[in-house]
Protein backbone atom coordinates (compact mmCIF):
# COMPACT_ATOMS: atom_id res chain seq x y z
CA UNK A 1 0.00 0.00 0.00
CA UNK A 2 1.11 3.36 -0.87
CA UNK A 3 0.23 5.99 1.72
CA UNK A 4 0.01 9.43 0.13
CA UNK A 5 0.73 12.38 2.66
CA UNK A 6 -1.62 15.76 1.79
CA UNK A 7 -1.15 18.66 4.38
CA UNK A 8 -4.31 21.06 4.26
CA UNK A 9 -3.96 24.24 5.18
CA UNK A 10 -5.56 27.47 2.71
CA UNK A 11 -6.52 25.23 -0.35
CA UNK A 12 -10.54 25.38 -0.48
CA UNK A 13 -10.03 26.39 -4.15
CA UNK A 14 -7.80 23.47 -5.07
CA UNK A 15 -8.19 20.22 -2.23
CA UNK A 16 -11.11 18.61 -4.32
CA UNK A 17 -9.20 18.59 -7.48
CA UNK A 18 -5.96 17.22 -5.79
CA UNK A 19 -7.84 14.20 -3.61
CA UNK A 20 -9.76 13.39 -6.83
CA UNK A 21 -7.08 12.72 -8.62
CA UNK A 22 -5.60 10.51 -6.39
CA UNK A 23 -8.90 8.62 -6.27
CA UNK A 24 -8.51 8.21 -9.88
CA UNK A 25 -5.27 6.72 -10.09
CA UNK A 26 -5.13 3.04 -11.66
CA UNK A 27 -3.00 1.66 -8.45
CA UNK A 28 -5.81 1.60 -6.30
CA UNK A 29 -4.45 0.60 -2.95
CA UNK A 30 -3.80 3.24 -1.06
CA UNK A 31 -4.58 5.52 1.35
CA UNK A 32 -4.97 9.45 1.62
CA UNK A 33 -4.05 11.38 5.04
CA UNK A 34 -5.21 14.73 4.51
CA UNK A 35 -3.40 16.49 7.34
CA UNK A 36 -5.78 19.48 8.46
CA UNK A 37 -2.95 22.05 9.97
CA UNK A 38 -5.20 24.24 11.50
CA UNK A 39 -6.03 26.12 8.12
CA UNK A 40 -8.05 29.67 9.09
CA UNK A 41 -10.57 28.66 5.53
CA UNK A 42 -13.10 25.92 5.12
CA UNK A 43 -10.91 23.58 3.40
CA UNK A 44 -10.72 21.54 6.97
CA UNK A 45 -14.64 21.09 6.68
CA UNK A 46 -14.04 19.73 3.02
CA UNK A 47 -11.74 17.63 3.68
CA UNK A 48 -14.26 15.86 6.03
CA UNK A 49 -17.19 16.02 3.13
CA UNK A 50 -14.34 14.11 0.81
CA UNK A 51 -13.50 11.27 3.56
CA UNK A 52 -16.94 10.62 3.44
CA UNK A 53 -16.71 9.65 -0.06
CA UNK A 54 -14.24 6.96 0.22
CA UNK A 55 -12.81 4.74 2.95
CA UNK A 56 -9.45 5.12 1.38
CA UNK A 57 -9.23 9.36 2.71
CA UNK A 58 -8.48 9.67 6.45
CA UNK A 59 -8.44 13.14 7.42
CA UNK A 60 -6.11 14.17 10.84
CA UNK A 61 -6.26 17.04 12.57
CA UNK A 62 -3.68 19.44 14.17
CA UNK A 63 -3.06 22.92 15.36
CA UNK A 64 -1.31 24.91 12.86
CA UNK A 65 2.26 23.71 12.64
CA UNK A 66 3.18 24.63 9.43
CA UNK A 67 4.08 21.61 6.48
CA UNK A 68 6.97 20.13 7.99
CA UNK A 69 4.82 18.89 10.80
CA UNK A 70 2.06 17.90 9.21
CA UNK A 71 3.79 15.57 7.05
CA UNK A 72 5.76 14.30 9.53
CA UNK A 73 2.37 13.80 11.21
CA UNK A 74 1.21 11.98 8.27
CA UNK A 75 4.79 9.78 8.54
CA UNK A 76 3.66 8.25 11.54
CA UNK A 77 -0.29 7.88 11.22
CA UNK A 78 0.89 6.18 7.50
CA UNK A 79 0.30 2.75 7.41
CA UNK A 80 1.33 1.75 3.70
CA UNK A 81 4.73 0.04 2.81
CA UNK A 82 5.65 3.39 0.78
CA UNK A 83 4.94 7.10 0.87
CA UNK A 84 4.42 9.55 -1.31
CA UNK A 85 3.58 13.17 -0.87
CA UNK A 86 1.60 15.70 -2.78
CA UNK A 87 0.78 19.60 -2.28
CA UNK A 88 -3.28 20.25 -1.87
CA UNK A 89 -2.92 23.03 -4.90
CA UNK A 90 -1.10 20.18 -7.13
CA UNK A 91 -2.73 16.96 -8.87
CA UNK A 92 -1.60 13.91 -10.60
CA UNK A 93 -2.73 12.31 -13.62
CA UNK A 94 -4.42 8.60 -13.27
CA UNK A 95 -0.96 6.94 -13.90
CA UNK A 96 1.08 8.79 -11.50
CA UNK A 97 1.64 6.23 -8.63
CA UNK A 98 1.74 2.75 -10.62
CA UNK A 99 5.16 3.25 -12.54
CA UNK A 100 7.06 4.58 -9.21
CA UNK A 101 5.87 1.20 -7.40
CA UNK A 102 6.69 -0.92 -10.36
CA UNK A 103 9.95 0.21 -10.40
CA UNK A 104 10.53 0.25 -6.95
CA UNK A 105 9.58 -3.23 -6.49
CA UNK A 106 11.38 -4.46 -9.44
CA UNK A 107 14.81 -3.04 -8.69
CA UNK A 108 14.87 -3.46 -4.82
CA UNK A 109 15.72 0.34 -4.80
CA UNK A 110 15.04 2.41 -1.55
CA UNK A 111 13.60 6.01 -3.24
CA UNK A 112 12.43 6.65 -7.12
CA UNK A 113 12.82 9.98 -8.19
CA UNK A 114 10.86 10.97 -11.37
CA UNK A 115 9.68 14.02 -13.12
CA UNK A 116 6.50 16.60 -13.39
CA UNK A 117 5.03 19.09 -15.23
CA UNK A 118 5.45 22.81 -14.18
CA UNK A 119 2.22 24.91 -14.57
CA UNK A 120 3.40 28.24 -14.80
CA UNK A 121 1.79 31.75 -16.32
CA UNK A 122 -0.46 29.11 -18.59
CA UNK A 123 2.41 27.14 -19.33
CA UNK A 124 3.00 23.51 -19.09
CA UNK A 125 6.94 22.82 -19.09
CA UNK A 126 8.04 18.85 -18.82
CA UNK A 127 10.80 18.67 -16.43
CA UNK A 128 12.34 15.66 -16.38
CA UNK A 129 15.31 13.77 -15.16
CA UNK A 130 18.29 13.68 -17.42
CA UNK A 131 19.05 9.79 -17.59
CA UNK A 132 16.50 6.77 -16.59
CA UNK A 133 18.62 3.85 -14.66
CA UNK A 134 19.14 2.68 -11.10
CA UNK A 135 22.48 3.35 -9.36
CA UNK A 136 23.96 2.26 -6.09
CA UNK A 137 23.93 5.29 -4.26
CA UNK A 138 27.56 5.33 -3.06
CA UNK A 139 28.53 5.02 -6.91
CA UNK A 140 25.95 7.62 -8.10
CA UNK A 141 27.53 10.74 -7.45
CA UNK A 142 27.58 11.45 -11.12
CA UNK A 143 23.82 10.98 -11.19
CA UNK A 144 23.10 13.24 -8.13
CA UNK A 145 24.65 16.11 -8.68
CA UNK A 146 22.61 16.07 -12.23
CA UNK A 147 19.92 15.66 -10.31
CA UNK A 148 20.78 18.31 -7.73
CA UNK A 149 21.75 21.26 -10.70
CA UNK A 150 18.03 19.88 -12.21
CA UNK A 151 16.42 21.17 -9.35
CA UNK A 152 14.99 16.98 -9.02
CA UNK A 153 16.46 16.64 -5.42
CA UNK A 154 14.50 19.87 -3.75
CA UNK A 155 10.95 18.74 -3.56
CA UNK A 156 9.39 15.72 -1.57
CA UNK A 157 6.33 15.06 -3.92
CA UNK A 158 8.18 13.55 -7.63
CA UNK A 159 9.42 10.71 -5.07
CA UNK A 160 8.58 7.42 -3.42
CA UNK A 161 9.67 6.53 -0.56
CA UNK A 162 10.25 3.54 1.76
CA UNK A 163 8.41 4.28 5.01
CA UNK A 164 10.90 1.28 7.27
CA UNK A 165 13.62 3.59 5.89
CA UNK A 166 12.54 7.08 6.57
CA UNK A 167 14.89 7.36 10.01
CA UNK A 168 14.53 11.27 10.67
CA UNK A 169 11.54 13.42 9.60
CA UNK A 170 11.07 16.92 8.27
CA UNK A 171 13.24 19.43 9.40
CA UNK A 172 11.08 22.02 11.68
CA UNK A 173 13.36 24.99 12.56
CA UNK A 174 13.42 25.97 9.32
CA UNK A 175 10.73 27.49 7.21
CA UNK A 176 12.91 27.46 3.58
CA UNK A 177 14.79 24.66 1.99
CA UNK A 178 13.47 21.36 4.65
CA UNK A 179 12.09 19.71 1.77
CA UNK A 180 16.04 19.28 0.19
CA UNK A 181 17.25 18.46 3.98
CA UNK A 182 14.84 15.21 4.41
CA UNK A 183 15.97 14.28 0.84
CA UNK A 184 19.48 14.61 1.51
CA UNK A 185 19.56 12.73 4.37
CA UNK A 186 16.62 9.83 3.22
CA UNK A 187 19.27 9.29 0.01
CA UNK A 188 22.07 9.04 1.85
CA UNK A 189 21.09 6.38 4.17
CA UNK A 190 19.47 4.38 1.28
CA UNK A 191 21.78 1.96 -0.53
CA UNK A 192 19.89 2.21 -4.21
CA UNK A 193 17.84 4.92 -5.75
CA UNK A 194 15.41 4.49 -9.09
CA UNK A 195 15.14 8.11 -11.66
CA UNK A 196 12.49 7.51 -14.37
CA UNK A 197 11.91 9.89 -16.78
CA UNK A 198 8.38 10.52 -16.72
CA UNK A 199 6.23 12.90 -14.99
CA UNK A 200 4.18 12.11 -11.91
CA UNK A 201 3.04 15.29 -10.39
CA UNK A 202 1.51 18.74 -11.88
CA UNK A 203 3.18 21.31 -9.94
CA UNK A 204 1.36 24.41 -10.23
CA UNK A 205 3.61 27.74 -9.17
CA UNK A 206 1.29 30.93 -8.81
CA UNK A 207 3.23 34.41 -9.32
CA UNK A 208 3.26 35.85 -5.96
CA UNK A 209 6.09 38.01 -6.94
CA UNK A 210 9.08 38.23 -4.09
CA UNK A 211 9.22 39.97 -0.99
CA UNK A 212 11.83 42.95 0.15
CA UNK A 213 11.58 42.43 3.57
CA UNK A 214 14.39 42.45 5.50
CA UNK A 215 13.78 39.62 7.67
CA UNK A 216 12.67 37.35 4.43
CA UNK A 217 15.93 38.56 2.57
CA UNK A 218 18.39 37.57 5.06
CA UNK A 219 16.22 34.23 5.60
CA UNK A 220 16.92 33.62 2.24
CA UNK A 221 20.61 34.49 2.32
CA UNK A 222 20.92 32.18 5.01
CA UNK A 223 18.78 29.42 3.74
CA UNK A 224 21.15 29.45 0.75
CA UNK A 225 24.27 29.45 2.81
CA UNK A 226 23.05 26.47 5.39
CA UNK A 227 21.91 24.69 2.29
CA UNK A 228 25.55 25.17 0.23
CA UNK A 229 26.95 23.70 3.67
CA UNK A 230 24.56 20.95 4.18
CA UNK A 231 24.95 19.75 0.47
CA UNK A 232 28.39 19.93 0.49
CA UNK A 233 28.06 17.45 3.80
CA UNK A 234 26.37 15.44 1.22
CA UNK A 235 28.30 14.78 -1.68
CA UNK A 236 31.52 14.72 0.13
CA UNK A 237 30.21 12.00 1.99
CA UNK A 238 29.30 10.24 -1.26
CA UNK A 239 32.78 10.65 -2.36
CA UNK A 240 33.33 14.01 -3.86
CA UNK A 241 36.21 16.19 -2.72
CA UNK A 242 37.60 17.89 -5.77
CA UNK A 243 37.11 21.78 -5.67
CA UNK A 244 36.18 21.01 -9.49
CA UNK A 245 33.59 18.12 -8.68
CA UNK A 246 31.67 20.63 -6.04
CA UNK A 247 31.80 23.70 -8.15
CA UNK A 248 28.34 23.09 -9.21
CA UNK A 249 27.46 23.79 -5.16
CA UNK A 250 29.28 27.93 -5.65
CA UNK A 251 26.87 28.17 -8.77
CA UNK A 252 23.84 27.06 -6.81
CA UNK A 253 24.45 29.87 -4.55
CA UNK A 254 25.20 32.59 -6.46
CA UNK A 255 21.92 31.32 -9.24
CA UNK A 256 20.06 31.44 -5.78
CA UNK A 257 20.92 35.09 -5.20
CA UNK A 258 21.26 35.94 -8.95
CA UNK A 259 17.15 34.69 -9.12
CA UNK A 260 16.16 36.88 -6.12
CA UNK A 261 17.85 39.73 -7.42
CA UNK A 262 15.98 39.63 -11.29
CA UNK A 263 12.42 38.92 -9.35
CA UNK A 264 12.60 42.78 -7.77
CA UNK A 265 11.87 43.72 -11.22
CA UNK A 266 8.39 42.31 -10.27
CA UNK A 267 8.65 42.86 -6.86
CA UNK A 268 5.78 46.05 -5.53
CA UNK A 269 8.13 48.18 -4.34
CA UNK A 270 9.84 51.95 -4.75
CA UNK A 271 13.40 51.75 -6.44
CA UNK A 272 14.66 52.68 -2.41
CA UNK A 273 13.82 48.53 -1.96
CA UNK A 274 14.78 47.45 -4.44
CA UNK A 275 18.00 48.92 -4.20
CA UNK A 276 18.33 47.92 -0.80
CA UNK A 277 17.63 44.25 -1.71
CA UNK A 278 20.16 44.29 -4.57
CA UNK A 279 22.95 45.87 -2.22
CA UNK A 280 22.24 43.24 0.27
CA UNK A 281 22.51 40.47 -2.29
CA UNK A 282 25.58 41.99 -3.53
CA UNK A 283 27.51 41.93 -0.13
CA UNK A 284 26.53 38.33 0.13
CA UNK A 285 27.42 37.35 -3.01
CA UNK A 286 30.99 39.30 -2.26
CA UNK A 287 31.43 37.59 1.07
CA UNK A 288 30.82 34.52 -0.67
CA UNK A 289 33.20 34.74 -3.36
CA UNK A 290 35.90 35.62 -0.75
CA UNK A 291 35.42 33.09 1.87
CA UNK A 292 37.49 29.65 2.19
CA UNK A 293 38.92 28.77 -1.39
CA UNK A 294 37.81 30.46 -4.96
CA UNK A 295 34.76 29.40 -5.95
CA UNK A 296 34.03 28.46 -9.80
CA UNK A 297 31.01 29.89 -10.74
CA UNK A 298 29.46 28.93 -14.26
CA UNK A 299 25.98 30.34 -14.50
CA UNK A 300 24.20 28.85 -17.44
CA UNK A 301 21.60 31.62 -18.67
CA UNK A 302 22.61 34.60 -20.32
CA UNK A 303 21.21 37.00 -18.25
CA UNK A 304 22.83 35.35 -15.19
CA UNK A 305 26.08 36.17 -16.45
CA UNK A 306 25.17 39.56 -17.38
CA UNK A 307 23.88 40.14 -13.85
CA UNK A 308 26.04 38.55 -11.91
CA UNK A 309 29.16 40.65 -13.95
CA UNK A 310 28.16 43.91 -12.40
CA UNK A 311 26.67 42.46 -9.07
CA UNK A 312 29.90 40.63 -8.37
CA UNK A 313 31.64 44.10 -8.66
CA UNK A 314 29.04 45.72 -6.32
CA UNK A 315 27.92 48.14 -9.49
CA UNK A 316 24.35 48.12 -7.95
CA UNK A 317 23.26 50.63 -10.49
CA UNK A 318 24.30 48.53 -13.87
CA UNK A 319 22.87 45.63 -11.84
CA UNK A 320 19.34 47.33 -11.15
CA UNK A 321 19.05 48.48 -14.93
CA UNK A 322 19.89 44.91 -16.02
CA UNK A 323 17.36 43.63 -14.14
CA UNK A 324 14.96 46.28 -15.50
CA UNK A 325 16.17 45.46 -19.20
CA UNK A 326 15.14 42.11 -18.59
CA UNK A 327 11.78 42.42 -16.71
CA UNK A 328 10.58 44.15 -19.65
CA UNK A 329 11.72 41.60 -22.00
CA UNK A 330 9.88 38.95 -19.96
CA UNK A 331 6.50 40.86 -20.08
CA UNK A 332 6.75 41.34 -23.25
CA UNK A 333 7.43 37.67 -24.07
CA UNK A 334 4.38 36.38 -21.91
CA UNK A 335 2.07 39.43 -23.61
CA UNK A 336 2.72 37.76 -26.87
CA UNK A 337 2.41 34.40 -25.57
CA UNK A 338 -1.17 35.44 -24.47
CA UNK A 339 -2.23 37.02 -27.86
């Protein structure tokens, strides 16, 4: 049985979509745990209306806790052999579950990671996993860190998991970047992991624009930091120790601060925040560059490297029109897109 973890919390607009298409999938045993976190909207008292519609939904309450608790809540209420998660604004499609078991089962393997769609502006983007195959983990470090640069290793809900092998939960003393901490440490305790390139999940990512608040900007900076230290933890312990193995880890960081920096140019804010957010992101990404050994930094998108030329050099005014060049590029692109 597979259990499939659901925290509620906010999603009266999207819960009945997501728990029918679970009901719809062609593996049919399993069960739902819709994990009611205290949510201040209705979609508590829906959840109950669904369970009544099939014995397979169990719906458990807490006080709100936030996501990391409420799925490890739904770790230890689970009954099935495996887990799988899933976000109440996200659905799958009817074969979703069925391959990741299959594969599973036939290769012994302790976690399959797959692929999804990304629902974005109106647009559906494939995102899948570079190469299909199933690799001793210790040997796989090759296949991880193409996995971790594909952004494959961040979320919980493109993966099944073993539930005898889940040893430590969700992080909860963090608000950004748990999900890539419990996957870190579930993979590196596992002994084989599946990739299949298909897609099991439809991710949908609203635009709610960034924030410039202080406190959220150097949460982020720190997130990114913590996270840069944690993977490197990660892979060294898998076996990689050359400066030019890990470089992939400096471009993470800077890409991290390179993505916050382009999204002011959507951001609701006077030019004073903005600025303030690009200086900040600046120093960081100064500090960054400076600290323990030179860092090899290959951004892969044009406008990265345009960015991060004049950011790295703290030339916050270039930086701020570059970002402004290509905000109204990217308008213009989805306008057309829309006509």
């Amino acid at each position: 049985m597979v259990s499939v973890i659901v925290p509620v919390y906010k999603s009266e607009q999207t819960l009945e979509r997501c728990v029918t298409s679970l009901l719809a999938q062609d593996y049919e045993d399993i069960e739902i745990l819709l994990i009611v976190d205290g949510p201040p909207d209705g979609s508590g008292i829906l959840a109950d209306k669904l369970a009544q519609t099939d014995a397979r939904i169990r719906v458990i309450n807490q006080t709100n806790q936030g996501v990391s608790k409420a799925r490890n809540h739904g770790i230890r209420e689970a009954k099935g052999e495996y887990i799988r998660f899933l976000d109440s604004d996200d659905f799958v499609e009817e074969h979703s579950i069925t391959p990741m078991v299959e594969r599973m089962e036939k290769d012994g393997s302790d976690i399959v990671i797959a692929g999804y769609h990304h629902l974005y502006f109106g647009e559906k983007i494939e995102k899948l996993p570079p190469r299909d195959g199933t690799y001793i983990v210790r040997g796989a470090t090759k296949e991880l860190s193409e996995l971790y640069q594909g952004g494959f290793l961040n979320m919980p809900w493109n993966k099944l998991f073993r539930r005898e092998k889940i040893s430590q939960e969700f992080p909860t003393d963090r608000t950004l970047g748990e999900d890539l901490l419990f996957n870190m440490q579930y993979i590196a305790s596992s002994e084989k992991v599946s990739v299949i390139r298909a897609s099991v999940c439809e991710y949908i990512q609203d635009d709610r624009g960034t924030t410039l608040s202080t406190k959220k900007r150097d949460d982020k900076i720190e997130t990114a930091l913590h996270l840069y230290q944690k993977s490197r933890e990660f892979f060294e312990g898998l076996g990689m120790t050359e400066a030019e193995d890990l470089s992939f880890l400096d471009t993470k960081v800077i890409t991290t601060f390179l993505d916050e920096v382009e999204m002011t140019g959507f951001a609701e804010a006077d030019r004073k925040e903005k600025r303030q957010m690009v200086e900040s992101y600046a120093k960081a990404t100064i500090q960054f560059l400076a600290k323990d050994r030179p860092k090899v930094i290959r951004p892969d998108k044009l406008d990265y490297k345009i960015i991060y030329f004049f950011l790295k050099r703290n030339m916050i005014g270039m930086t701020m029109l570059m970002v402004s060049l290509r905000t109204f590029v990217v308008k213009m692109v989805r306008r057309g897109r829309k006509g």
